[in-house]
C-alpha atoms as a PDB file:
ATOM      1  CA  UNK A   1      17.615   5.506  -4.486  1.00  0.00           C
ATOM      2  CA  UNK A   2      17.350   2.487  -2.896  1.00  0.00           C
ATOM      3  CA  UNK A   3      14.110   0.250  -2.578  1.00  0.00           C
ATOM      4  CA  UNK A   4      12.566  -0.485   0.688  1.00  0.00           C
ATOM      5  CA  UNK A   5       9.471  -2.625   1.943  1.00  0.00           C
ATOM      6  CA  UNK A   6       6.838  -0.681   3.897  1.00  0.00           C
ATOM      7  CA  UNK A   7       4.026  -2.653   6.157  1.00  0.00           C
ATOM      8  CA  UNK A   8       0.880  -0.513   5.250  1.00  0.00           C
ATOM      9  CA  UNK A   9      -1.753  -2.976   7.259  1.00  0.00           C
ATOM     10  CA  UNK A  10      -1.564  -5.679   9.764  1.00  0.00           C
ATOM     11  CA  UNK A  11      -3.651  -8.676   8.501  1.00  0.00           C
ATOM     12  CA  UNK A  12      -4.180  -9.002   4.825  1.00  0.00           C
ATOM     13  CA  UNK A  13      -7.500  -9.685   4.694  1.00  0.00           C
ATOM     14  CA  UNK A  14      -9.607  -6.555   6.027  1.00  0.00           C
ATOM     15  CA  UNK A  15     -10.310  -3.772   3.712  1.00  0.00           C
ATOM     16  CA  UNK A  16      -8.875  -0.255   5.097  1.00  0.00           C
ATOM     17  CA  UNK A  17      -7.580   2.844   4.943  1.00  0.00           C
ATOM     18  CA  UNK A  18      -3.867   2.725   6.285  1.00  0.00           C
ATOM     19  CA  UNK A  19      -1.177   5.691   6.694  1.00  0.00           C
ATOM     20  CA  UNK A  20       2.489   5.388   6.873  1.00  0.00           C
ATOM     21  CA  UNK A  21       5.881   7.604   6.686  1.00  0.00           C
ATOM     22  CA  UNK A  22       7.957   6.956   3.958  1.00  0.00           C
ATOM     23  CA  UNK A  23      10.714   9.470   2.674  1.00  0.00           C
ATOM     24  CA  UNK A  24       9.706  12.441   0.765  1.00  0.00           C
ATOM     25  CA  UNK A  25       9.459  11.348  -3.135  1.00  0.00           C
ATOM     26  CA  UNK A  26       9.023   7.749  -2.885  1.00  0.00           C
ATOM     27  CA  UNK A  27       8.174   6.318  -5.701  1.00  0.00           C
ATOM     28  CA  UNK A  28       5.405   3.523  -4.603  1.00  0.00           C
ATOM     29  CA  UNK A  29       6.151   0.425  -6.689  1.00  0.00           C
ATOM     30  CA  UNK A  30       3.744  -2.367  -6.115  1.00  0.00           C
ATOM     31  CA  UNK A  31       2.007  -3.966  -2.918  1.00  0.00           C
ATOM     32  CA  UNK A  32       1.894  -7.540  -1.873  1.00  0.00           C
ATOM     33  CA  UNK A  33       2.031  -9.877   0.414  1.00  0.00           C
ATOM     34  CA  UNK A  34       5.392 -10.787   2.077  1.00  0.00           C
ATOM     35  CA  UNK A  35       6.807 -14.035   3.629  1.00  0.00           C
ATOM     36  CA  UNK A  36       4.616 -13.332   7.089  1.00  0.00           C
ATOM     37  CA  UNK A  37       1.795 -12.636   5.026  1.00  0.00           C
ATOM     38  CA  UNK A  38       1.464  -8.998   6.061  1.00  0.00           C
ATOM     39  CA  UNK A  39       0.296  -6.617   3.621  1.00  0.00           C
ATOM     40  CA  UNK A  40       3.147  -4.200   2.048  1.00  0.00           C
ATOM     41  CA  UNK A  41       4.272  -1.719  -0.398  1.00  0.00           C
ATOM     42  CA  UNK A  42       7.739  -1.652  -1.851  1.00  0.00           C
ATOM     43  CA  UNK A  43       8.997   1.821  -2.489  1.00  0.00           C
ATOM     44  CA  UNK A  44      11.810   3.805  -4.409  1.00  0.00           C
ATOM     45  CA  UNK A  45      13.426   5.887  -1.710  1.00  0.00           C
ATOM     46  CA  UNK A  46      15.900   8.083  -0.488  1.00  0.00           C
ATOM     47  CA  UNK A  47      16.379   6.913   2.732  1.00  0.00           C
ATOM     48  CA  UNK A  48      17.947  10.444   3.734  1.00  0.00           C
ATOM     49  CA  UNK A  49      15.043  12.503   2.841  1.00  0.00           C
ATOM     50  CA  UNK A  50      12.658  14.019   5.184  1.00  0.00           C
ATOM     51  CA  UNK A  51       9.530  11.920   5.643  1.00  0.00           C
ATOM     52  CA  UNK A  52       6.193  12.445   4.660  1.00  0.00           C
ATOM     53  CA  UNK A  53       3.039  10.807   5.526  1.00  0.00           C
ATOM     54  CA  UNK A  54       1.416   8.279   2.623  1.00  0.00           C
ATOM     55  CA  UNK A  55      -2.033   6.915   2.778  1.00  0.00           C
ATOM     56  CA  UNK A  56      -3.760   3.512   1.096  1.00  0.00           C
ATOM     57  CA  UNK A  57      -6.683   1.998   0.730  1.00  0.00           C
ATOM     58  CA  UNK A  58      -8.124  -1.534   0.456  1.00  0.00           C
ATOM     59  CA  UNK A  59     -11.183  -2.914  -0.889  1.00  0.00           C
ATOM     60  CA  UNK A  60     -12.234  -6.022  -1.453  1.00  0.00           C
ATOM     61  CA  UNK A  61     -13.525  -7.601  -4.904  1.00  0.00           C
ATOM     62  CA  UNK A  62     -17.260  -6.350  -5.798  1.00  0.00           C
ATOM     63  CA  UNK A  63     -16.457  -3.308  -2.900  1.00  0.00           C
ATOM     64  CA  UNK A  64     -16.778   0.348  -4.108  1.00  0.00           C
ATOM     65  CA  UNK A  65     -13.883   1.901  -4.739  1.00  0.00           C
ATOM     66  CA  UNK A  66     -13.118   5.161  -3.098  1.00  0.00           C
ATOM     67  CA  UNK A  67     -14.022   8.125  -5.117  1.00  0.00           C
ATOM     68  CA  UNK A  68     -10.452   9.970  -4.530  1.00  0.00           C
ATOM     69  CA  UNK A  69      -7.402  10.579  -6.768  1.00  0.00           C
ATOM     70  CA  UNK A  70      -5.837   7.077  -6.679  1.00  0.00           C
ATOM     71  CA  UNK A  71      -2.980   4.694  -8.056  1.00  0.00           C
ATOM     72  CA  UNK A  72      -4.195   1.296  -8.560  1.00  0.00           C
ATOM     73  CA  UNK A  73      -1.093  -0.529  -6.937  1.00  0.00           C
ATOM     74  CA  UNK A  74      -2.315  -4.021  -7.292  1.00  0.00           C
ATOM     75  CA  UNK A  75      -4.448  -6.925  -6.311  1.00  0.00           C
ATOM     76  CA  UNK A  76      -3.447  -9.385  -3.346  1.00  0.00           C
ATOM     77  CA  UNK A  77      -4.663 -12.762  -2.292  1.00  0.00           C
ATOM     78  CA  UNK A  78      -4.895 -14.176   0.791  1.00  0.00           C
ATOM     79  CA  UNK A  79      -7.117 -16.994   0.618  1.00  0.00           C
ATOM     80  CA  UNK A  80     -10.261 -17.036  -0.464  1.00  0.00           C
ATOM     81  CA  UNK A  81      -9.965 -13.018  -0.124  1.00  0.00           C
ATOM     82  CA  UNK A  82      -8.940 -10.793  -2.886  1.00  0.00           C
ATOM     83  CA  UNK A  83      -8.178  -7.363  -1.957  1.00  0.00           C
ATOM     84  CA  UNK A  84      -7.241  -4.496  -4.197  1.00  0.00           C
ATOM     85  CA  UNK A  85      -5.206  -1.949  -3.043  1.00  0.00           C
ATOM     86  CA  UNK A  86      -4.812   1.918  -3.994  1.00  0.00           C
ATOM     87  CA  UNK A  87      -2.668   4.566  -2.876  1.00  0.00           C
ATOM     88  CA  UNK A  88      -4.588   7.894  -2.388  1.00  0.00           C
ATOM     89  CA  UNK A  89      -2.090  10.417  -3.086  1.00  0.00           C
ATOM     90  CA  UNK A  90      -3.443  14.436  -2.056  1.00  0.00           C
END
């Protein structure tokens, strides 16, 4: 297993509802912000496995959370903005 960074959203400061490939049994870590300031997810993964498709969602402080089987993965700042972000596994 090795661990990998995964860009899940293009600016950090819009709340959304992202979807990305990652290999099949990742094991999503935490999110953050890295040095460009783009909004990402570090994973556990085999890089050889087949992918699968991953979706997250981001809301910002005081914002309802989605009512969907999630994984609190963290809050980010950017800012002013706080954003909290969730992966929705299915």
């Amino acid at each position: 297993m090795n661990i990998y960074k995964y860009k899940i959203q293009d600016d950090s400061v819009t709340p959304t509802r992202s979807s990305i490939h990652l290999p099949q049994g990742a094991k999503v870590l935490t999110a953050g912000l890295d040095d460009n300031h783009q909004l990402c997810v570090w994973a556990e993964v085999n890089p050889a496995a087949v992918e699968q498709r991953l979706h997250f969602q981001t809301v910002w402080t005081g914002q309802e959370a989605p009512a969907r089987q999630l994984s609190y993965l963290g809050m980010v700042k950017s800012g002013v903005i706080i954003l909290h972000v969730y992966w929705v596994q299915s």
